[in-house]
Protein backbone atom coordinates (compact mmCIF):
# COMPACT_ATOMS: atom_id res chain seq x y z
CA UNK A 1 -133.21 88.34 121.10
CA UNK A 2 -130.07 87.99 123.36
CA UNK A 3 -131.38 90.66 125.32
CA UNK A 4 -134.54 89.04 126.18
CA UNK A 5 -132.75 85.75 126.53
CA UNK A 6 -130.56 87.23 129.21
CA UNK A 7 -133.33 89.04 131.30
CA UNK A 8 -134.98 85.72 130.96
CA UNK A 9 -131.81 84.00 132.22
CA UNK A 10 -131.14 86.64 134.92
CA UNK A 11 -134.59 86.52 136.69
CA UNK A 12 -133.25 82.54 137.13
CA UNK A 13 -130.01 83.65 138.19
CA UNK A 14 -128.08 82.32 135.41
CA UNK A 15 -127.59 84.87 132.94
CA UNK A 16 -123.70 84.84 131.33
CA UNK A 17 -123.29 88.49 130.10
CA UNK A 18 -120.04 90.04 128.30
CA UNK A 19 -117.13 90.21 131.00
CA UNK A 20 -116.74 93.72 130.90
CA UNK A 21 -120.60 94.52 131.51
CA UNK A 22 -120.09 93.25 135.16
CA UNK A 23 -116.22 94.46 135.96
CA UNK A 24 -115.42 98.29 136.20
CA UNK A 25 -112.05 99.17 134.78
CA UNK A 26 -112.03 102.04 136.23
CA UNK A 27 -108.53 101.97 139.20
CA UNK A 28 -110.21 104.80 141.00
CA UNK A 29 -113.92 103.79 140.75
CA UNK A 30 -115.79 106.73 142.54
CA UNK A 31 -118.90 105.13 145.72
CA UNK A 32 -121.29 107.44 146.60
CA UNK A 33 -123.34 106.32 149.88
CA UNK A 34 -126.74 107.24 149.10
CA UNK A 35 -129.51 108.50 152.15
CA UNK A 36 -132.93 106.69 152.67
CA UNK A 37 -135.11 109.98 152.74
CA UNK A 38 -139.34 109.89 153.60
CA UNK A 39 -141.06 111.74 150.97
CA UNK A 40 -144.90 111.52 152.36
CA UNK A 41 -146.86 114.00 150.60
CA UNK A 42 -144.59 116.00 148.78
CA UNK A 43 -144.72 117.08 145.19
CA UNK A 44 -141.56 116.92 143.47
CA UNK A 45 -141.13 120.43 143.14
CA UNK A 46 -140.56 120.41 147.00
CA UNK A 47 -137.26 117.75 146.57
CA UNK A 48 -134.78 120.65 146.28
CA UNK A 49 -135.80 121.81 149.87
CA UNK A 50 -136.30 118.23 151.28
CA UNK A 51 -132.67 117.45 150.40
CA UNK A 52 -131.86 120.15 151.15
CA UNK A 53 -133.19 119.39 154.72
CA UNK A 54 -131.77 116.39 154.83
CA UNK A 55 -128.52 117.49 154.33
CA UNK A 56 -128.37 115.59 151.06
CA UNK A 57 -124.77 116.77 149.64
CA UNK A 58 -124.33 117.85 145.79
CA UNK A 59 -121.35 115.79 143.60
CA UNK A 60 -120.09 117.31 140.80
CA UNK A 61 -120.34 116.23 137.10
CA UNK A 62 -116.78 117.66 135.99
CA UNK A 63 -114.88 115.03 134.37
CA UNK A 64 -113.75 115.91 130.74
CA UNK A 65 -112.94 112.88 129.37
CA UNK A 66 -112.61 113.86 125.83
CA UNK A 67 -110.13 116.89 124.77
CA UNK A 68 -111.52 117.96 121.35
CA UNK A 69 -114.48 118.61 124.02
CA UNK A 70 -112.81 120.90 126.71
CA UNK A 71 -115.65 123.08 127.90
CA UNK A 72 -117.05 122.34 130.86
CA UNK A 73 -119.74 124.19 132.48
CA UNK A 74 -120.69 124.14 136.26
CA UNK A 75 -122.58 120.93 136.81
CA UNK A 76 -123.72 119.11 139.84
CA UNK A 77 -126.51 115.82 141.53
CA UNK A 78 -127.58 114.95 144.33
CA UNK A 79 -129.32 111.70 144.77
CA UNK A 80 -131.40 110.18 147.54
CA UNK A 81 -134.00 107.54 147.65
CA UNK A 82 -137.17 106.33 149.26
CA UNK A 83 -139.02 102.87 150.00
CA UNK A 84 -140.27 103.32 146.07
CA UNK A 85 -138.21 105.74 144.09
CA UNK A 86 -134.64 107.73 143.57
CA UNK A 87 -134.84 111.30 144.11
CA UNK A 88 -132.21 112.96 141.77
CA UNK A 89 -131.54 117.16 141.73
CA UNK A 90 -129.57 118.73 139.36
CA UNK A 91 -128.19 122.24 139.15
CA UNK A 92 -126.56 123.20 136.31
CA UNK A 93 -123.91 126.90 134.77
CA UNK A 94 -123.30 126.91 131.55
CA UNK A 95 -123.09 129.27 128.64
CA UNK A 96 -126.24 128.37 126.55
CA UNK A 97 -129.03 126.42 126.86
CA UNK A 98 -131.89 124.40 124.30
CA UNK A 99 -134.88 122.53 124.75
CA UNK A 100 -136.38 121.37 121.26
CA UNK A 101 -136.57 117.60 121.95
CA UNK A 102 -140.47 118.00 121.61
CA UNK A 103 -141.56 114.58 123.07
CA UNK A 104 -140.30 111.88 125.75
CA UNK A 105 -137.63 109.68 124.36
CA UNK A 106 -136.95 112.43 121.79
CA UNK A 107 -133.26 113.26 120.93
CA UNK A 108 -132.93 114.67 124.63
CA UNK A 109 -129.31 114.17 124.24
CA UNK A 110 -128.94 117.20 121.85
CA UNK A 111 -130.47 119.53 124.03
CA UNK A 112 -128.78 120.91 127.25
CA UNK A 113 -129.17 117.16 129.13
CA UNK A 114 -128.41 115.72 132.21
CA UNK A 115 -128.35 112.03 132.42
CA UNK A 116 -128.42 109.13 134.72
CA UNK A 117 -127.19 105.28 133.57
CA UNK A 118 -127.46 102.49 135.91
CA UNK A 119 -127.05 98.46 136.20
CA UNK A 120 -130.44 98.50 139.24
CA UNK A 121 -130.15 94.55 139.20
CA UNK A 122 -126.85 93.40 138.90
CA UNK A 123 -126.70 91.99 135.56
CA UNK A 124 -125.43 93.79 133.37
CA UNK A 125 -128.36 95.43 131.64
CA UNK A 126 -128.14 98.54 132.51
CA UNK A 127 -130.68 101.75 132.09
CA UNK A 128 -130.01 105.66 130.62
CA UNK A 129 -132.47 107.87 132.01
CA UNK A 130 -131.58 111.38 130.08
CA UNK A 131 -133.57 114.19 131.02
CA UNK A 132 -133.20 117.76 129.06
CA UNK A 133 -133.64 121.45 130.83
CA UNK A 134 -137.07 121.01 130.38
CA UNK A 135 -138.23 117.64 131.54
CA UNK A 136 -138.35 115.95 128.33
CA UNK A 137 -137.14 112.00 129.32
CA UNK A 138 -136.01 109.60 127.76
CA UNK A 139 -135.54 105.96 129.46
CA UNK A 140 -133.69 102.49 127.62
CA UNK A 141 -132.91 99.59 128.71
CA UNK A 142 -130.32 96.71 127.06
CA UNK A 143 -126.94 95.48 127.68
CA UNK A 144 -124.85 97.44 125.02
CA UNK A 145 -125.43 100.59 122.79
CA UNK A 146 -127.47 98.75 120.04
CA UNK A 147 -131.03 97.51 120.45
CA UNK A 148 -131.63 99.78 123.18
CA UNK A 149 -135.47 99.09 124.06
CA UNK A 150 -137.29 102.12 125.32
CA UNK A 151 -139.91 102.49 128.01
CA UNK A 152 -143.47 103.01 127.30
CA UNK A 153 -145.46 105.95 127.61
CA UNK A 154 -146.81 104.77 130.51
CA UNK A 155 -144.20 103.91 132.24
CA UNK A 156 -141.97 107.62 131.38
CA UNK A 157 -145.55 109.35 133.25
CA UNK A 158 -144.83 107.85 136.61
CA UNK A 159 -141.01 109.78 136.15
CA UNK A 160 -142.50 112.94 138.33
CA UNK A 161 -140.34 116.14 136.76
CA UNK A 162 -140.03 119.56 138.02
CA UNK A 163 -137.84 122.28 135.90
CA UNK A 164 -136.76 125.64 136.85
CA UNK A 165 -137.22 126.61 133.27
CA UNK A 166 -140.64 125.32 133.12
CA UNK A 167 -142.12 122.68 130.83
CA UNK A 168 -142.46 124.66 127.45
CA UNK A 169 -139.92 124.02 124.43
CA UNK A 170 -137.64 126.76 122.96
CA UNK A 171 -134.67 127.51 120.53
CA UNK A 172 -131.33 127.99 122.05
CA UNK A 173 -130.94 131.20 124.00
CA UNK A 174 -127.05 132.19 124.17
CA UNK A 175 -125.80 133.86 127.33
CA UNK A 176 -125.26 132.74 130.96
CA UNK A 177 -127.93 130.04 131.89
CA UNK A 178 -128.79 128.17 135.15
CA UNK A 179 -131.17 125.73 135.74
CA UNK A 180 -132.24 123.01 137.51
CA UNK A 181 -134.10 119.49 137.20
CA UNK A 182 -135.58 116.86 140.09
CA UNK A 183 -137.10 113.98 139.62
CA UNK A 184 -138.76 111.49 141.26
CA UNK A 185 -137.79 108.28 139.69
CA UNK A 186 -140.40 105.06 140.44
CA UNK A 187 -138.81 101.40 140.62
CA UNK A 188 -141.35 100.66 138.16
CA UNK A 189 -138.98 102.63 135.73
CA UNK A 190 -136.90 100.14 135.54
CA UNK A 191 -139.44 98.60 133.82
CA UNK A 192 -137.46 95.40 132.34
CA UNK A 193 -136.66 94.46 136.32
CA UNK A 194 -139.15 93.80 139.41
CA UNK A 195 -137.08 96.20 141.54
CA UNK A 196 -138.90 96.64 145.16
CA UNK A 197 -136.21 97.85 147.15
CA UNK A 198 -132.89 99.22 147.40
CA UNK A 199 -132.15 98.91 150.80
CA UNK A 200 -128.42 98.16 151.76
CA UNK A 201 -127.49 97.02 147.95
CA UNK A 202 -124.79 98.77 145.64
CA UNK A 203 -125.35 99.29 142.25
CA UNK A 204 -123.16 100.47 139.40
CA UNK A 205 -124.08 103.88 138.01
CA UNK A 206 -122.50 106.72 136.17
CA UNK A 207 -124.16 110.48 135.97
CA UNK A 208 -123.55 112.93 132.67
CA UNK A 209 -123.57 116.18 131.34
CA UNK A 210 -124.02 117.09 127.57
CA UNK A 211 -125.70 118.79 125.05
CA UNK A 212 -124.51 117.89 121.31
CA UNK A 213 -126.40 120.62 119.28
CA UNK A 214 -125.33 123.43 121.98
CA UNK A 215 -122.97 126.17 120.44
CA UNK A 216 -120.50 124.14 122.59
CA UNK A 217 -120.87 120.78 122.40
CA UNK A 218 -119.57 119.29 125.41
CA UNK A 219 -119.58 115.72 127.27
CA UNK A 220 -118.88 115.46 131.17
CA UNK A 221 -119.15 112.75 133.68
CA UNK A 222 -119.19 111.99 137.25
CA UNK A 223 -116.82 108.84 136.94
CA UNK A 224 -114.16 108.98 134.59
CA UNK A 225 -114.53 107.28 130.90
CA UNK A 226 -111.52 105.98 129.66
CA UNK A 227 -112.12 105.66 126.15
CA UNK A 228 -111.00 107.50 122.58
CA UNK A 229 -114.13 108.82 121.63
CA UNK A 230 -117.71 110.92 123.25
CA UNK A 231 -119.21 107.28 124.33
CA UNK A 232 -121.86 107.17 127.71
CA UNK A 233 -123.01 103.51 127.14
CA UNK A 234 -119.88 102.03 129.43
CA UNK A 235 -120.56 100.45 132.31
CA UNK A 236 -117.42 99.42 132.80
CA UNK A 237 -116.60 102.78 133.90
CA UNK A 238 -119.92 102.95 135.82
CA UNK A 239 -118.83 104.29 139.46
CA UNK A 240 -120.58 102.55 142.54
CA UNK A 241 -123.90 103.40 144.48
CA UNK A 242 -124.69 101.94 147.86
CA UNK A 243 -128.39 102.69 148.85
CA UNK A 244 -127.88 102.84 152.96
């Protein structure tokens, strides 16, 4: 109920959320200027090369917050966005790599997973869009860990995905892996908002690495998490995206 009170409240501009929903904590808060890209008629297997065009530069997911969880494997994003969607591309090292998630908004998490969390409207509620080697996605909205509310079906089909490892399922397979993910990520997935645009606003958003039921569990991050235990739902350590 408080979450639908405070959506409710927020689309009239007077929704009080918890103080440290809205205020990073972070001293060294990481900004990222993101590029307005056109992406007329191209599939999203094609978003690689169009960033690539576009001189879209990769950041790297390297932080290890969390010393019981020291590996950390060769991860990096690149983000970019267009009058209706964010373009995201990972690429991704590391020494194993799973896929048995089965469905959208499956336990992506404990698969090899690269995620994105994000506060699109300023509020405080923010979104985890988690997205294992395959494609499987999983998408929540709320303003804390609990009572996360998950997108529809139809909603997680207008995600486009492309996978280097291709779309099919499979045990873990131990050795050297690379892959990669893009996707092409609709306003209408933030599906608890009306987002239209992003042009010339900043938004609070943090990007991950993990894979909890890899032979190495590990648990990496863009911006720095200052807390004692593995936690990803903190935006107060969210780092800063301004859509240019």
């Amino acid at each position: 109920m408080h979450l639908k009170r405070c959506i409710m409240a927020a689309m009239m501009g007077c929704c009080v959320l918890p103080l440290f929903a809205l205020t990073p904590k972070n001293k060294m808060m990481k900004e990222l200027d993101v590029k307005k890209v056109s992406m007329a008629n191209i599939p999203v297997e094609a978003v690689p090369a169009l960033l690539d065009e576009e001189k879209v530069a990769f950041q790297a997911v390297n932080t290890v917050n969390w010393t019981t969880y020291p590996y950390c494997p060769d991860v990096k994003f690149r983000i970019a966005y267009t009058d209706n969607a964010i373009l995201i591309h990972y690429k991704v090292k590391e020494a194993s790599v799973r896929a048995v998630a089965g469905k959208d908004n499956g336990p992506v998490w404990e698969d090899a997973c690269v995620e994105f969390f994000s506060i699109p409207a300023g509020d405080g509620v923010y979104y985890n869009m988690e997205c294992n080697c395959v494609g499987r996605l999983l998408i929540g909205a709320g303003t804390g860990r609990s009572n996360r509310q998950h997108a529809p079906q139809e909603v997680l089909d207008k995600v486009q995905r492309w996978s280097s490892l291709g779309q099919e399922d499979f045990e873990e397979r131990i050795g050297d892996c690379s892959w990669e993910v893009a996707l092409v990520v609709p306003y209408s997935a933030f599906f608890m908002h009306n987002i239209t645009s992003l042009d010339g606003k900043a938004i609070r958003a943090n990007f991950y690495k993990c894979g909890d039921k890899l032979q190495t569990p590990h648990f990496l991050s863009w911006n720095p998490i200052d807390l004692e235990k593995p936690n990803f739902h903190c935006p107060e350590f969210f780092g800063m995206l301004r859509f240019k």
